[in-house]
C-alpha atoms as a PDB file:
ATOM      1  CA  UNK A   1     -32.581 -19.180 -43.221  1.00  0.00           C
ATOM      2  CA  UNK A   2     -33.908 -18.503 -39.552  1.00  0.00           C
ATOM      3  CA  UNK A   3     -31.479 -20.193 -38.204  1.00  0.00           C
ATOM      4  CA  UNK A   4     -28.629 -18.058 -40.206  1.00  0.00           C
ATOM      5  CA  UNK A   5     -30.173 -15.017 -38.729  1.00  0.00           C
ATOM      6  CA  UNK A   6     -30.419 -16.156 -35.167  1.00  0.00           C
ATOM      7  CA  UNK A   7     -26.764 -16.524 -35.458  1.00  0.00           C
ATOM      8  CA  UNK A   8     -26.567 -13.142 -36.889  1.00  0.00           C
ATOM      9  CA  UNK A   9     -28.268 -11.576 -33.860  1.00  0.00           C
ATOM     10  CA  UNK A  10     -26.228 -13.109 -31.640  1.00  0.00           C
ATOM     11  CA  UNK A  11     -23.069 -12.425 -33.356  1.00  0.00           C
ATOM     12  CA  UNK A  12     -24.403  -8.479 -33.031  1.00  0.00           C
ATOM     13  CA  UNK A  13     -24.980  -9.443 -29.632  1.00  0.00           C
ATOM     14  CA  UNK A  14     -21.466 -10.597 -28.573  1.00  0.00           C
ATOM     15  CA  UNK A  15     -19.972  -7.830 -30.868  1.00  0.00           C
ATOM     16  CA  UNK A  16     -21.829  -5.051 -28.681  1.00  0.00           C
ATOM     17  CA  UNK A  17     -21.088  -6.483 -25.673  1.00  0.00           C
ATOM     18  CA  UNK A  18     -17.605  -6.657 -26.379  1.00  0.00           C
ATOM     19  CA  UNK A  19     -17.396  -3.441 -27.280  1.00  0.00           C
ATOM     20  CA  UNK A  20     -18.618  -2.128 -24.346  1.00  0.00           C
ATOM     21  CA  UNK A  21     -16.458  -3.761 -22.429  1.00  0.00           C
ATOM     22  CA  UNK A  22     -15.337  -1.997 -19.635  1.00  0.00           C
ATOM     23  CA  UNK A  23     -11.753  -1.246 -18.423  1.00  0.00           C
ATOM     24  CA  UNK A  24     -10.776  -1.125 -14.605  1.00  0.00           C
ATOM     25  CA  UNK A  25      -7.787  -0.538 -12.415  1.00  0.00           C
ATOM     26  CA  UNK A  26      -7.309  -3.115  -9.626  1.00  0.00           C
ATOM     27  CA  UNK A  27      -4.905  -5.145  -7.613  1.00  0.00           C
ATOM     28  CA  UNK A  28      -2.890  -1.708  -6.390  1.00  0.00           C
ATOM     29  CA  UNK A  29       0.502  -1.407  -5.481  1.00  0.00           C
ATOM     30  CA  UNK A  30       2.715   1.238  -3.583  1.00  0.00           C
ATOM     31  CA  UNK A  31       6.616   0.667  -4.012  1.00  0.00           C
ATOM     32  CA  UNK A  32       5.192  -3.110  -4.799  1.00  0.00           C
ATOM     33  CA  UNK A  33       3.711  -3.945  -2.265  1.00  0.00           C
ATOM     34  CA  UNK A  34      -0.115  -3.911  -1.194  1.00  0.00           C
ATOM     35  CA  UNK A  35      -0.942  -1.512   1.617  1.00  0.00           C
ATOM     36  CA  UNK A  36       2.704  -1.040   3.266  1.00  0.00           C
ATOM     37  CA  UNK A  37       3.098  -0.218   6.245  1.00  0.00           C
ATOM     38  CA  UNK A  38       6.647   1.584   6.161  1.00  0.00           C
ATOM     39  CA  UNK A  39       7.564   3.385   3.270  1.00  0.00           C
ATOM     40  CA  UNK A  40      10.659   5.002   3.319  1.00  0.00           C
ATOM     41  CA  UNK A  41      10.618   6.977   0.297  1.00  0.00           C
ATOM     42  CA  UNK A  42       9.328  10.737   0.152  1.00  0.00           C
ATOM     43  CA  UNK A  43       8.282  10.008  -3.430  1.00  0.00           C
ATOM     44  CA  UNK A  44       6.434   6.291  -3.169  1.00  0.00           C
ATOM     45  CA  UNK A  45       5.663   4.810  -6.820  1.00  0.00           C
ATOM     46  CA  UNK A  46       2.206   3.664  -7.133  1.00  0.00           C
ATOM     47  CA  UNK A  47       1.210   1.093  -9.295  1.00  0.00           C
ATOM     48  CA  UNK A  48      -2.167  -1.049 -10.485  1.00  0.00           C
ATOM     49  CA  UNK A  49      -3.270  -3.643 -13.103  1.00  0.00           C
ATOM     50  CA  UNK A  50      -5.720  -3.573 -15.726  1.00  0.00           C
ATOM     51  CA  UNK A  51      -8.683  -5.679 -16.220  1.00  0.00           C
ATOM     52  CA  UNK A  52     -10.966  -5.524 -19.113  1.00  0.00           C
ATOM     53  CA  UNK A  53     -13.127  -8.170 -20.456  1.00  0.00           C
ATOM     54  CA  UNK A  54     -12.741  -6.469 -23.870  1.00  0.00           C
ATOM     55  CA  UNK A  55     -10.280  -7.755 -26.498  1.00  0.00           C
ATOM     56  CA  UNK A  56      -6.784  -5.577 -26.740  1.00  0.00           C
ATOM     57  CA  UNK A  57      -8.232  -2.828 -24.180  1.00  0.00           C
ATOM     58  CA  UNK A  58      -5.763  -0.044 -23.416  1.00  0.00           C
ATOM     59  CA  UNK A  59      -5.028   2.781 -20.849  1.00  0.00           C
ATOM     60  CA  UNK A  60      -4.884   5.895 -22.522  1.00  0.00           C
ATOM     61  CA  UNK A  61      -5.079   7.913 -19.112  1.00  0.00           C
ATOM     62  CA  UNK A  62      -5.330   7.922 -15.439  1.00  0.00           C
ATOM     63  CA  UNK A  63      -6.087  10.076 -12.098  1.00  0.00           C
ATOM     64  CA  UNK A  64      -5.064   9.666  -8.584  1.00  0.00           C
ATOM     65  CA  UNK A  65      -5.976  10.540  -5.506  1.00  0.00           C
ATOM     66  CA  UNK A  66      -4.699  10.216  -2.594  1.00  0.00           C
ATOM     67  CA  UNK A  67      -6.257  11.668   0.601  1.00  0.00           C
ATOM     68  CA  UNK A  68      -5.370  11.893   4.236  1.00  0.00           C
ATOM     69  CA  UNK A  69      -8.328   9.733   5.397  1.00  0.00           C
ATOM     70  CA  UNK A  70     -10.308   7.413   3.950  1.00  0.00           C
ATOM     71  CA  UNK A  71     -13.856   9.017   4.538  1.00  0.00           C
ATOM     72  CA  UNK A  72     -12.325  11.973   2.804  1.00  0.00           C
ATOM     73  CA  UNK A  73     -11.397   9.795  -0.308  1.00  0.00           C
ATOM     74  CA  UNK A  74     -15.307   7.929  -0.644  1.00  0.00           C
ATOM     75  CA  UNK A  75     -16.008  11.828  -1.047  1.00  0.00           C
ATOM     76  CA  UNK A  76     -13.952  12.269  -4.273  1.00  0.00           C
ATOM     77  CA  UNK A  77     -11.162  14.948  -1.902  1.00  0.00           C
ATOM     78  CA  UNK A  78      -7.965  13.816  -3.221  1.00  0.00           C
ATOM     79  CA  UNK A  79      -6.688  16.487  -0.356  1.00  0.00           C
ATOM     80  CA  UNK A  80      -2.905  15.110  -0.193  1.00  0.00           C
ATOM     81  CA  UNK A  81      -2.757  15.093  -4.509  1.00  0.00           C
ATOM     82  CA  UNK A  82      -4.694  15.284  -6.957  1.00  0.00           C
ATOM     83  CA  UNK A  83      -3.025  14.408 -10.523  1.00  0.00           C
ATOM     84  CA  UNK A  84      -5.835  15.308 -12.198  1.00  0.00           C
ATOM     85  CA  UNK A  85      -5.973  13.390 -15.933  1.00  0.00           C
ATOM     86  CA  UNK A  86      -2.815  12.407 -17.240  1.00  0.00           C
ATOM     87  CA  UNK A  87      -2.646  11.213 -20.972  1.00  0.00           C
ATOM     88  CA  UNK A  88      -0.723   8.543 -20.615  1.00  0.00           C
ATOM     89  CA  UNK A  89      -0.592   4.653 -20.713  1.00  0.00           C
ATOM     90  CA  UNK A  90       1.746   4.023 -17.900  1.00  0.00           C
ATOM     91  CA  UNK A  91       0.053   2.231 -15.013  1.00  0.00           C
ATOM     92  CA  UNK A  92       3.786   1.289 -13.088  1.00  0.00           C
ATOM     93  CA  UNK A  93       6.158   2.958 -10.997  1.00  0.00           C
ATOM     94  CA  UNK A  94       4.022   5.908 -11.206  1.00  0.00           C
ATOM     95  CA  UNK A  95       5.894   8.677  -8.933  1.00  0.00           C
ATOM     96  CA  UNK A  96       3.753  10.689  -6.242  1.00  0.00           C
ATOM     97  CA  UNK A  97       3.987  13.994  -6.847  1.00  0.00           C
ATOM     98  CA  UNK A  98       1.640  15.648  -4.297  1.00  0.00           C
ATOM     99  CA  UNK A  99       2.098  17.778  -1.005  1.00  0.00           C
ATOM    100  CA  UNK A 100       5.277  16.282   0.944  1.00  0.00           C
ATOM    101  CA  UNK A 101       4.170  13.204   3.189  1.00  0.00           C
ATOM    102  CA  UNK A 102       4.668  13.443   7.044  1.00  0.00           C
ATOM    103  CA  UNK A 103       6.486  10.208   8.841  1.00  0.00           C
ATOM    104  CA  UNK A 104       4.560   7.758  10.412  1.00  0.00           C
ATOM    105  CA  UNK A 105       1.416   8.921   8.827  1.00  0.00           C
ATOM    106  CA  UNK A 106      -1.420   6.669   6.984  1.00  0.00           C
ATOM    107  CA  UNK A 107      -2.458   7.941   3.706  1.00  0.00           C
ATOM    108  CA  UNK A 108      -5.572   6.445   1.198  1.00  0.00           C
ATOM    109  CA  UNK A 109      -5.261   6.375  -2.690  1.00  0.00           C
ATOM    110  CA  UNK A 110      -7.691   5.224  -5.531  1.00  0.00           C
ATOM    111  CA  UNK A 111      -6.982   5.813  -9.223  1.00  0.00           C
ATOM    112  CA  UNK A 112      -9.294   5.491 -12.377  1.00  0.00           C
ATOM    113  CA  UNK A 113      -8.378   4.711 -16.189  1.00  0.00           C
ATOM    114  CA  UNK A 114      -9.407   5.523 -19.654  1.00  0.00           C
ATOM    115  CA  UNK A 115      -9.675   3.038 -22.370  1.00  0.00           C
ATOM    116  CA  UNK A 116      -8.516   3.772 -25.878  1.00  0.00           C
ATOM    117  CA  UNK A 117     -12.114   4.604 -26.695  1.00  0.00           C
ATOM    118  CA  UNK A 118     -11.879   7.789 -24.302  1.00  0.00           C
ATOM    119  CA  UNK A 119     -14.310   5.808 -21.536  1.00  0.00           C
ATOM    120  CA  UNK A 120     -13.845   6.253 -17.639  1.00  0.00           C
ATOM    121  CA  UNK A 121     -13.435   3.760 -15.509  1.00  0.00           C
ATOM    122  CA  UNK A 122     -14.923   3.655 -12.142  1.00  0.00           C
ATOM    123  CA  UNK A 123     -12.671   4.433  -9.143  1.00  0.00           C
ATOM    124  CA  UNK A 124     -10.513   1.650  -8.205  1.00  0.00           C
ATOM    125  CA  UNK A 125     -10.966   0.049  -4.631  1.00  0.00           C
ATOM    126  CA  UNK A 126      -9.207   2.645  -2.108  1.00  0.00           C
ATOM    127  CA  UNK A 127      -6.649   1.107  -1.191  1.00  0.00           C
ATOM    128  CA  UNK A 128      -3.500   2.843   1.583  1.00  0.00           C
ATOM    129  CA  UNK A 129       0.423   3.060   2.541  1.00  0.00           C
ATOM    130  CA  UNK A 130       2.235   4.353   5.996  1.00  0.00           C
ATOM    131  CA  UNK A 131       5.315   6.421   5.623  1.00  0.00           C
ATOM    132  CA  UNK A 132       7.821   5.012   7.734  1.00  0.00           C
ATOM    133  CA  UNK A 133       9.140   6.972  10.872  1.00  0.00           C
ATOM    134  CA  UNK A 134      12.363   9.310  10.072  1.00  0.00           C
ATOM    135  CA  UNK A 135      15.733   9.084  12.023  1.00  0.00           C
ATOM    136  CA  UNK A 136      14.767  12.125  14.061  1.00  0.00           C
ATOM    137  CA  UNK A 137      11.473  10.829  14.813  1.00  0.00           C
ATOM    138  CA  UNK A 138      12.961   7.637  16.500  1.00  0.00           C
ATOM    139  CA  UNK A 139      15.031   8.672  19.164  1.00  0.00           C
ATOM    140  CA  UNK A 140      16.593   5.684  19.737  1.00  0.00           C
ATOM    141  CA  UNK A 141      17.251   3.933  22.910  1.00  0.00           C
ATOM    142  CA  UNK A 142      19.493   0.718  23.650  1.00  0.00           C
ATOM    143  CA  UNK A 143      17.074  -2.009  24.928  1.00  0.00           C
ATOM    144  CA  UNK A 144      19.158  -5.046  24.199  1.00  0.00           C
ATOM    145  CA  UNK A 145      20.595  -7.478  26.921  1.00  0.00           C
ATOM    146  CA  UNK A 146      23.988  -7.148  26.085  1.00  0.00           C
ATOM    147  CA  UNK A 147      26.029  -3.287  25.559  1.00  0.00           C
ATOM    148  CA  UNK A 148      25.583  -1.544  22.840  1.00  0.00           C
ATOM    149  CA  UNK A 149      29.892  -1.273  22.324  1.00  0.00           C
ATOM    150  CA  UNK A 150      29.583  -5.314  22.134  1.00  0.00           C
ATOM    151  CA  UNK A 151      27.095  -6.116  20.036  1.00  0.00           C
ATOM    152  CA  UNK A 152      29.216  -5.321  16.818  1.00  0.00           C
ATOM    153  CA  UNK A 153      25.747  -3.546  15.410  1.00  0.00           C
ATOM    154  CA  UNK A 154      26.169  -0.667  12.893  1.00  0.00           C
ATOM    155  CA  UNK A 155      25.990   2.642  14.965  1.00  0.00           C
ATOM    156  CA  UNK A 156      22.861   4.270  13.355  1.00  0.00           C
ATOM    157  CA  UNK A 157      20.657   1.300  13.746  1.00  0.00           C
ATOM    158  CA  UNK A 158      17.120   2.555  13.961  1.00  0.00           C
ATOM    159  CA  UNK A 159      15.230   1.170  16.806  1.00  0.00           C
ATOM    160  CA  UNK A 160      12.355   1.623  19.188  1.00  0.00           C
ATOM    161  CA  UNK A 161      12.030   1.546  22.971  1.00  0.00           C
ATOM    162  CA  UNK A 162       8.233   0.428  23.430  1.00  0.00           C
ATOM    163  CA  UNK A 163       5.852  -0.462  26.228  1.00  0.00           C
ATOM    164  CA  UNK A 164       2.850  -2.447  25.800  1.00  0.00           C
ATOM    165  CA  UNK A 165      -0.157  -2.073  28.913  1.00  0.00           C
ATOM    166  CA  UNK A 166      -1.655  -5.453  29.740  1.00  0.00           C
ATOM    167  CA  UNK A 167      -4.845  -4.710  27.815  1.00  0.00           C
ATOM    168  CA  UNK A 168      -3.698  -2.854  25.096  1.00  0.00           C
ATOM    169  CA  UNK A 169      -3.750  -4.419  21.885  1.00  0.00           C
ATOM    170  CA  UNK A 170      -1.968  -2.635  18.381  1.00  0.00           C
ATOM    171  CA  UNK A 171      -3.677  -2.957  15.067  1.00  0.00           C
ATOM    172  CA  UNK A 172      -0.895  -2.532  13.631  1.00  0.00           C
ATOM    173  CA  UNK A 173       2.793  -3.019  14.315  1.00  0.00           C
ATOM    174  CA  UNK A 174       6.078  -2.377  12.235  1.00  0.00           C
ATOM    175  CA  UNK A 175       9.687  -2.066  13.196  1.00  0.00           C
ATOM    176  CA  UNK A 176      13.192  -3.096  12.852  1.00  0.00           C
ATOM    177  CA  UNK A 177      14.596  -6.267  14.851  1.00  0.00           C
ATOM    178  CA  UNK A 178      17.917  -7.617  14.792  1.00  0.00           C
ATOM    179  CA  UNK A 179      17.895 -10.778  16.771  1.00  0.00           C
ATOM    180  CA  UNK A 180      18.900 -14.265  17.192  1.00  0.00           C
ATOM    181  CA  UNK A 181      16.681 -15.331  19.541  1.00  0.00           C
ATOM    182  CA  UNK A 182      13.762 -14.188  21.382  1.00  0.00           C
ATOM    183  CA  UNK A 183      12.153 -14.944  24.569  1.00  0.00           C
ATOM    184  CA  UNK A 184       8.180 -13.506  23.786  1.00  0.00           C
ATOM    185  CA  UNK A 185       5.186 -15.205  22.849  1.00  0.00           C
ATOM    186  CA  UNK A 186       4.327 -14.869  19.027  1.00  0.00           C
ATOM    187  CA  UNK A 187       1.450 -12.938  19.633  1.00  0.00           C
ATOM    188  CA  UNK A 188       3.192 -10.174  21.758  1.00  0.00           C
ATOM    189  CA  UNK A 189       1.667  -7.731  19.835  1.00  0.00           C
ATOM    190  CA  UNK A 190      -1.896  -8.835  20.072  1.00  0.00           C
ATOM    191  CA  UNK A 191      -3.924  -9.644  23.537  1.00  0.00           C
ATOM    192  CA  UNK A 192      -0.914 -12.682  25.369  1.00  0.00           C
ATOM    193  CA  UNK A 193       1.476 -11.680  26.846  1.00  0.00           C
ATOM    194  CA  UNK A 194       4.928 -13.822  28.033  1.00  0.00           C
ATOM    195  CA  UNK A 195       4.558 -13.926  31.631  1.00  0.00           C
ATOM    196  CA  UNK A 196       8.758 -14.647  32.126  1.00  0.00           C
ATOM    197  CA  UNK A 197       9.636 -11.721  30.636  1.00  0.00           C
ATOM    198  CA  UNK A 198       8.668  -7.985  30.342  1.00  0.00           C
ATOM    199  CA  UNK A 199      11.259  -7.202  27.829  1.00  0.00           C
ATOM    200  CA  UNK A 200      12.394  -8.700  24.720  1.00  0.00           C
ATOM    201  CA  UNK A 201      16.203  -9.953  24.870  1.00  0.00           C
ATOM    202  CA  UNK A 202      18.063  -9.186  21.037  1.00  0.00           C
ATOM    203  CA  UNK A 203      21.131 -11.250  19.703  1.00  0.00           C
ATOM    204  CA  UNK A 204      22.799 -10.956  17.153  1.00  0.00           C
ATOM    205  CA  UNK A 205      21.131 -12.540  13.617  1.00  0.00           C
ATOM    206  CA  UNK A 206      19.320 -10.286  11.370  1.00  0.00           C
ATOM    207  CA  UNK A 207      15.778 -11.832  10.837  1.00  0.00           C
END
């Protein structure tokens, strides 16, 4: 008989702690892909997954965020958008719908869930996305070692003239190469440097 109700506590036990299980938005995605670095899309889709220890957990509504700086996000300022709570359980392809984003600029986003029971989630990890630079922005100029009339290249190719100071390393680094074959050290964005060559000689294979 003792032994009966032992098990009957602990079934209580599990049955509690199941229920409280707690829902949470993770793993997130803009235009699917974690943190891009050149989106190209005025509208980005963001997307996240849902974890829950509890048995047949649902998302029954979400917020986002997104801010233009991180410290400004850890605050709760969702300056760029703020959805505020939408009743829904989509957690894909969900389409920004804040103030328009700016080219070449870095922006933060978090989101939080509610489970079928009406319970909040904490914030997600913040997680971030670039907006890719617009053809205006670029202003391109032929660098290639070879004309521009011979290299058979479309004619709006968007491309970059760049200069990198001997002890300047980038963070970070995007861009568009068409190439066959280059003469630069793998790290040529980071702190070496090809001594042969200051300038980076394009072909013609698309990598």
């Amino acid at each position: 008989m003792k032994n009966l109700k032992n098990i009957f506590y602990l079934f209580l036990l599990l049955v509690t702690f199941i229920s409280n299980g707690q829902i949470s938005a993770e793993y997130l995605t803009c235009e699917m892909a974690e943190n891009p670095l050149a989106v190209n899309t005025n509208q980005p889709r963001l997307s996240w997954q849902l974890v829950s220890k509890e048995f047949y957990a649902t998302q029954i509504g979400y917020q986002i965020l997104v801010s233009s700086s991180e410290e400004k996000l850890k605050n709760g300022e969702g300056d760029i958008w703020n959805s505020g709570r939408v009743n829904s359980e989509k957690n894909l392809q969900i389409i920004y719908s804040g103030t328009p984003l700016k080219s070449e600029t870095k922006y933060f986003w978090k989101v939080k869930v509610w489970n079928q029971k009406g319970k909040a989630s904490n914030w997600s990890k913040i997680a971030s996305f670039r907006m890719s630079p617009s053809a205006s922005d670029l202003n391109p100029v032929w660098i290639g070692a070879i004309t521009k009339t011979n290299s058979h290249l479309p004619q709006k190719l968007p491309h970059r003239h760049f200069q990198q100071t001997e002890k300047r390393c980038f963070d970070q680094c995007f861009g568009f190469v068409v190439t066959q074959e280059y003469y630069a050290s793998q790290t040529i964005f980071g702190k070496q440097r090809n001594q042969r060559s200051g300038s980076l000689h394009f072909r013609f294979r698309t990598l």
